[in-house]
N, C-alpha and C. Protein backbone atom coordinates (compact mmCIF):
# COMPACT_ATOMS: atom_id res chain seq x y z
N UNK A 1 40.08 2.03 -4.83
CA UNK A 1 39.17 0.94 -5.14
C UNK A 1 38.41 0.51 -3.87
N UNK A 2 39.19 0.46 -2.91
CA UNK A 2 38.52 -0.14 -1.51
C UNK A 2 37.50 1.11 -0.87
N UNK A 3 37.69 2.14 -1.61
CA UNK A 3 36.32 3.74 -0.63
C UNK A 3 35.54 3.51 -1.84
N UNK A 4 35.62 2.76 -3.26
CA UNK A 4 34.45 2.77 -4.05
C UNK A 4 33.78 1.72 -3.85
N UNK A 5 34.08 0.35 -3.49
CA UNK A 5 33.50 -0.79 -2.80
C UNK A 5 32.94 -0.26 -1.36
N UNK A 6 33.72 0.50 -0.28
CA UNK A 6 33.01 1.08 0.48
C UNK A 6 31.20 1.87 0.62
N UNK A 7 31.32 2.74 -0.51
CA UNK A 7 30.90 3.48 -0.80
C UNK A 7 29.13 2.56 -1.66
N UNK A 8 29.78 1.91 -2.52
CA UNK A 8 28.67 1.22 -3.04
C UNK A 8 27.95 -0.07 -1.62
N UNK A 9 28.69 -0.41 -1.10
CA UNK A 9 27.93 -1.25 -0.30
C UNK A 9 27.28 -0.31 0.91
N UNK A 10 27.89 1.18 1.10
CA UNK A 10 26.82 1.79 2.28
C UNK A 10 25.62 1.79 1.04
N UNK A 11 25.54 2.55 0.22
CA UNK A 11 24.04 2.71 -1.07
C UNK A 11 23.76 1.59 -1.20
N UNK A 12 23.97 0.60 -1.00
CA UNK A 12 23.17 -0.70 -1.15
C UNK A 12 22.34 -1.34 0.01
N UNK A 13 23.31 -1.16 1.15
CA UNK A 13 22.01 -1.07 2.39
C UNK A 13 21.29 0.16 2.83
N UNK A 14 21.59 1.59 2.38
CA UNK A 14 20.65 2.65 2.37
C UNK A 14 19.73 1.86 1.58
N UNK A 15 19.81 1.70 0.06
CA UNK A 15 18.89 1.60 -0.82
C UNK A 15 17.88 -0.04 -0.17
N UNK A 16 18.71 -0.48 0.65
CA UNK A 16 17.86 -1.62 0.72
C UNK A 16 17.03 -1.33 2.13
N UNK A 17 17.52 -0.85 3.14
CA UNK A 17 16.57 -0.14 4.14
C UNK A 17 15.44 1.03 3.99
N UNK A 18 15.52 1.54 2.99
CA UNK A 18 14.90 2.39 2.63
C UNK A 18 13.57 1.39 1.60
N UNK A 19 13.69 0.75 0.79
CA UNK A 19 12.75 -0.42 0.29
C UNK A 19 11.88 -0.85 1.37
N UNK A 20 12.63 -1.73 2.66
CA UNK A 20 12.14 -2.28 3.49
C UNK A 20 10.75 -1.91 4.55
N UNK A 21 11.26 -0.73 4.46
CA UNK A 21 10.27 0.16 5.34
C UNK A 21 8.81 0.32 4.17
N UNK A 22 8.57 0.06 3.37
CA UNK A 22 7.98 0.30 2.55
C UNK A 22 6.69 -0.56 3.00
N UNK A 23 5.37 -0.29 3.88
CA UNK A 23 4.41 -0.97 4.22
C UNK A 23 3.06 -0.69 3.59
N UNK A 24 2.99 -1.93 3.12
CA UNK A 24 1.87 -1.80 1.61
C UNK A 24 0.32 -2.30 2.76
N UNK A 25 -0.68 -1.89 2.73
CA UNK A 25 -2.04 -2.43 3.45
C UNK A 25 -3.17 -2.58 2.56
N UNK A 26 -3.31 -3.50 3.10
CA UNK A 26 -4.89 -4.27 2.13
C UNK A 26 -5.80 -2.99 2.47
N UNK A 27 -6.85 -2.31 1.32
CA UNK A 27 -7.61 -1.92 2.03
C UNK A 27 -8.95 -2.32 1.78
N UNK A 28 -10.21 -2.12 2.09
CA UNK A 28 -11.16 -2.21 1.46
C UNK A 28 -12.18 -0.85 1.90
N UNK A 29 -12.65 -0.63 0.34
CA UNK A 29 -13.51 0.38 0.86
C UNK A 29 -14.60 0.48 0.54
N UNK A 30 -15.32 0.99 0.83
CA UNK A 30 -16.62 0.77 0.84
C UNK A 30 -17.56 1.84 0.76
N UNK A 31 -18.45 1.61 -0.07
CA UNK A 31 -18.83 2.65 -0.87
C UNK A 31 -20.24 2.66 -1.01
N UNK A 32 -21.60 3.56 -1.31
CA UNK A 32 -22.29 3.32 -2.12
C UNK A 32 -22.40 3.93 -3.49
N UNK A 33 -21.35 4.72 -3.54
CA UNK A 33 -21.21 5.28 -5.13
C UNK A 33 -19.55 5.21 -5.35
N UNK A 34 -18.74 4.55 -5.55
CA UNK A 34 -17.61 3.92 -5.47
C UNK A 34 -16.72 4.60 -6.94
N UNK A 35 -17.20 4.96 -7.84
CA UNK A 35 -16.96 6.21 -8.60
C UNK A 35 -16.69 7.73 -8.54
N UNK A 36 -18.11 8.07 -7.72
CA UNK A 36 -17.32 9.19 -6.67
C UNK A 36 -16.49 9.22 -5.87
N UNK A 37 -16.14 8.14 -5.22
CA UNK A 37 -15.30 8.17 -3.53
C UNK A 37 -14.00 8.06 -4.82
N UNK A 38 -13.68 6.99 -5.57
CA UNK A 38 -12.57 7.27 -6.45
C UNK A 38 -11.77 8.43 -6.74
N UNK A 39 -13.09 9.45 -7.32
CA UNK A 39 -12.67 10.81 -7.57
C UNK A 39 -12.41 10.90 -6.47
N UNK A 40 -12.89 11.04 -5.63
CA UNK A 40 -12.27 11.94 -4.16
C UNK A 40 -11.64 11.66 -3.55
N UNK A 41 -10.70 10.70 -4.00
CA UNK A 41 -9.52 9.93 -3.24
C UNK A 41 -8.13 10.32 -4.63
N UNK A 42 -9.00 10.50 -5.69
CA UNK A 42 -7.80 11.03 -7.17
C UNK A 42 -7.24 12.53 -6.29
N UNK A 43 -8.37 13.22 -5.56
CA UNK A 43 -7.88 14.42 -5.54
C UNK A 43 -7.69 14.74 -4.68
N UNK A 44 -7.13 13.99 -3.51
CA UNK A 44 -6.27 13.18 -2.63
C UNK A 44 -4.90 13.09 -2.44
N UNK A 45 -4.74 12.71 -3.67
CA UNK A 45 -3.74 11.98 -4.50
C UNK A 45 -3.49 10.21 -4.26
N UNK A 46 -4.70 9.83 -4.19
CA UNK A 46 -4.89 8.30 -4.03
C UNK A 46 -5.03 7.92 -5.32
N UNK A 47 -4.18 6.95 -5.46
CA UNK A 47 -4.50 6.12 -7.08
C UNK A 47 -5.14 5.04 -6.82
N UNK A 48 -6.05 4.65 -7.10
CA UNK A 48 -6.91 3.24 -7.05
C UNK A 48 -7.02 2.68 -8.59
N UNK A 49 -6.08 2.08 -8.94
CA UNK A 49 -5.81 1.68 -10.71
C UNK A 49 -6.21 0.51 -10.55
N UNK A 50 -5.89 -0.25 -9.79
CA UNK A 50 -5.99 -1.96 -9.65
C UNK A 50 -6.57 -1.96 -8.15
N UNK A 51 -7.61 -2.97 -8.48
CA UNK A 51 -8.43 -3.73 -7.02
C UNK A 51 -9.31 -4.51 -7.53
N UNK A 52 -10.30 -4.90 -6.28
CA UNK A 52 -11.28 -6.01 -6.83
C UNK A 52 -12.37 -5.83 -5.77
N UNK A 53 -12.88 -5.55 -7.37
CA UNK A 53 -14.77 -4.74 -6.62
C UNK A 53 -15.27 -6.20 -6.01
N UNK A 54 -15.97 -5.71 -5.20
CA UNK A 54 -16.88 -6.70 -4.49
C UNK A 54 -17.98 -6.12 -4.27
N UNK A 55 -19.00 -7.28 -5.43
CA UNK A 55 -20.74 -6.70 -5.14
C UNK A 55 -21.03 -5.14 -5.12
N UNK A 56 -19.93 -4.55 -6.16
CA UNK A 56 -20.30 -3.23 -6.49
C UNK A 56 -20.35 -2.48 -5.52
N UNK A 57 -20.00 -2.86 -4.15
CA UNK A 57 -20.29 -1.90 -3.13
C UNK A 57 -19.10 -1.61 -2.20
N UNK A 58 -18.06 -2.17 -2.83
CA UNK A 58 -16.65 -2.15 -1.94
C UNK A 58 -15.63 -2.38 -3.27
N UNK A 59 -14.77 -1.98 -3.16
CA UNK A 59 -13.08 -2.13 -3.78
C UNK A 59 -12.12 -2.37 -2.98
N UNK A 60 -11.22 -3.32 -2.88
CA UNK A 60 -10.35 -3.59 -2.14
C UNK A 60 -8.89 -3.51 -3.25
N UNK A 61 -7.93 -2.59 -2.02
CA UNK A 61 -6.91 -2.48 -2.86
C UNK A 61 -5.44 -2.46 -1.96
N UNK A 62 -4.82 -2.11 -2.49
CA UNK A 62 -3.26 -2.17 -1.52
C UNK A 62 -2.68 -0.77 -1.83
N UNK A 63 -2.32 -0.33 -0.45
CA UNK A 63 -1.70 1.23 -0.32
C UNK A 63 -0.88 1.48 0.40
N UNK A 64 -0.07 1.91 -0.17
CA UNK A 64 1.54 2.76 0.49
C UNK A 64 0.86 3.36 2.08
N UNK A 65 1.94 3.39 2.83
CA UNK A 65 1.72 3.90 3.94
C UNK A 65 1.26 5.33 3.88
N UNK A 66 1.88 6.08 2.83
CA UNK A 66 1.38 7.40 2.88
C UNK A 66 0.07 7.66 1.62
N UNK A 67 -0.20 7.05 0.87
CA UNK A 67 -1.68 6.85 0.28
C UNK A 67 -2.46 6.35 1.72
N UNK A 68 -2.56 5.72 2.40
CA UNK A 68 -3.25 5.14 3.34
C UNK A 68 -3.68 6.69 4.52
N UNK A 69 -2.48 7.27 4.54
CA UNK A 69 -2.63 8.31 5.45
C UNK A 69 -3.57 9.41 4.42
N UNK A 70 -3.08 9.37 3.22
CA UNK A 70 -4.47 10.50 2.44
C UNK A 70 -5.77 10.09 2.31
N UNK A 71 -5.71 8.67 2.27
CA UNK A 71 -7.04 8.00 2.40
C UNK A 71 -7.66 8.61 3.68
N UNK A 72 -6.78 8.67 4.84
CA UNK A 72 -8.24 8.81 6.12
C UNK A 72 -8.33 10.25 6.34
N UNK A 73 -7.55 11.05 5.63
CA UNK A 73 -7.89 12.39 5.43
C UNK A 73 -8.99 12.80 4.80
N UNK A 74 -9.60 11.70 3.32
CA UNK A 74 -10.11 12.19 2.58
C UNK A 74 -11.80 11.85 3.28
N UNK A 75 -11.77 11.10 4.48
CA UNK A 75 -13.03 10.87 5.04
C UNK A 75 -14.04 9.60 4.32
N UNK A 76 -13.54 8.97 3.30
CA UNK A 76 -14.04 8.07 2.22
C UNK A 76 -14.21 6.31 3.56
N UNK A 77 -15.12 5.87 3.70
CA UNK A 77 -15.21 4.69 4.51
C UNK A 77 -14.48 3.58 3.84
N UNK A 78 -13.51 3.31 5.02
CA UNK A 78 -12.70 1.82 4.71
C UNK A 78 -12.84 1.05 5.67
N UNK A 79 -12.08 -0.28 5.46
CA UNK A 79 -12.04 -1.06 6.92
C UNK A 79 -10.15 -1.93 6.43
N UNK A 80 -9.37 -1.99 7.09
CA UNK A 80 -8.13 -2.35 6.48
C UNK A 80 -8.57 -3.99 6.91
N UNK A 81 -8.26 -4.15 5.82
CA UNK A 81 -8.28 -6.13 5.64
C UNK A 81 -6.37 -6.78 6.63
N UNK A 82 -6.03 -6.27 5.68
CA UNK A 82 -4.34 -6.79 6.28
C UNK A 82 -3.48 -5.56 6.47
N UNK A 83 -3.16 -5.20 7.61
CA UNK A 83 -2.27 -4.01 8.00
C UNK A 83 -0.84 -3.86 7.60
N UNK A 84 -0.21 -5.04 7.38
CA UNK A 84 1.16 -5.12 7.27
C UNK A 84 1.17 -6.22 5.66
N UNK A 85 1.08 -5.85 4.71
CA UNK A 85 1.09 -7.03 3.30
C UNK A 85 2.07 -7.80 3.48
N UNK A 86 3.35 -7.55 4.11
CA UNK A 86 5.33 -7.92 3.67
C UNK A 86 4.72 -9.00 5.16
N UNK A 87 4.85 -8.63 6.11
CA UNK A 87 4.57 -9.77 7.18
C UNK A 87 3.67 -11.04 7.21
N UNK A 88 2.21 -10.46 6.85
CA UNK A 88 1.53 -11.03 6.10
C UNK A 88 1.89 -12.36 5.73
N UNK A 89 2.29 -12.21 4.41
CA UNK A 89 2.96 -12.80 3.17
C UNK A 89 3.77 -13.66 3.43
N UNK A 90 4.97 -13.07 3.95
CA UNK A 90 5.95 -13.93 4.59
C UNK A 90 5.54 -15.17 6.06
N UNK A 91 4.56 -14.89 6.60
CA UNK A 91 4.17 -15.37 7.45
C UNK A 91 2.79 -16.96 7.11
N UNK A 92 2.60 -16.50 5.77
CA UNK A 92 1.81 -18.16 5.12
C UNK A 92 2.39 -19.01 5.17
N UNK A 93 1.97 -19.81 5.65
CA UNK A 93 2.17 -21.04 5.23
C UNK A 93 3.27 -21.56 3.99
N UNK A 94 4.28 -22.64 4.00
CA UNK A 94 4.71 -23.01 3.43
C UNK A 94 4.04 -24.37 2.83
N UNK A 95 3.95 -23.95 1.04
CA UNK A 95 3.12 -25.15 0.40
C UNK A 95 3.96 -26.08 0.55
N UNK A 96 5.28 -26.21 0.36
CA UNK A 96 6.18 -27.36 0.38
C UNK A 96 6.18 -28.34 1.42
């Protein structure tokens, strides 16, 4: 009983260090045909499902560290809004 309690609490801080590292970045990109650059970021393997167009000429979205790295492969113009989302986040202001 005590190497299966062992055992589950190492997989619980693997599984939770392994989460942690997980660095999500604002991006925005910018486009003048923002349909094409899409495609060419699908075949990439960039998913851009959810964001928020701005003035039709930019999409801003949030990407895995390694979407982010296919992004600057794919040559498509960005500018990163927030580099780190988890620090970020944690780092606002408290409304209370």
């Amino acid at each position: 009983m005590k190497k299966l309690l062992s055992l589950f609490c190492l997989l619980f801080l693997f599984s939770s260090l392994t989460y942690s590292q997980k660095n999500y970045k604002k991006i925005k990109i910018i486009s003048d045909d923002l349909r094409s650059d899409i495609e060419l970021l699908r075949s990439y393997g960039v998913t851009v499902d959810e964001g928020f167009i701005e003035k039709g000429k930019s999409i801003s979205v949030f990407l895995s560290a390694s979407e982010f790295s296919r992004l600057q492969q794919s040559g498509v113009r960005y500018e990163v809004v927030i580099d780190d989302w988890d620090s970020y986040y944690k780092n606002l202001p408290s409304s209370f």
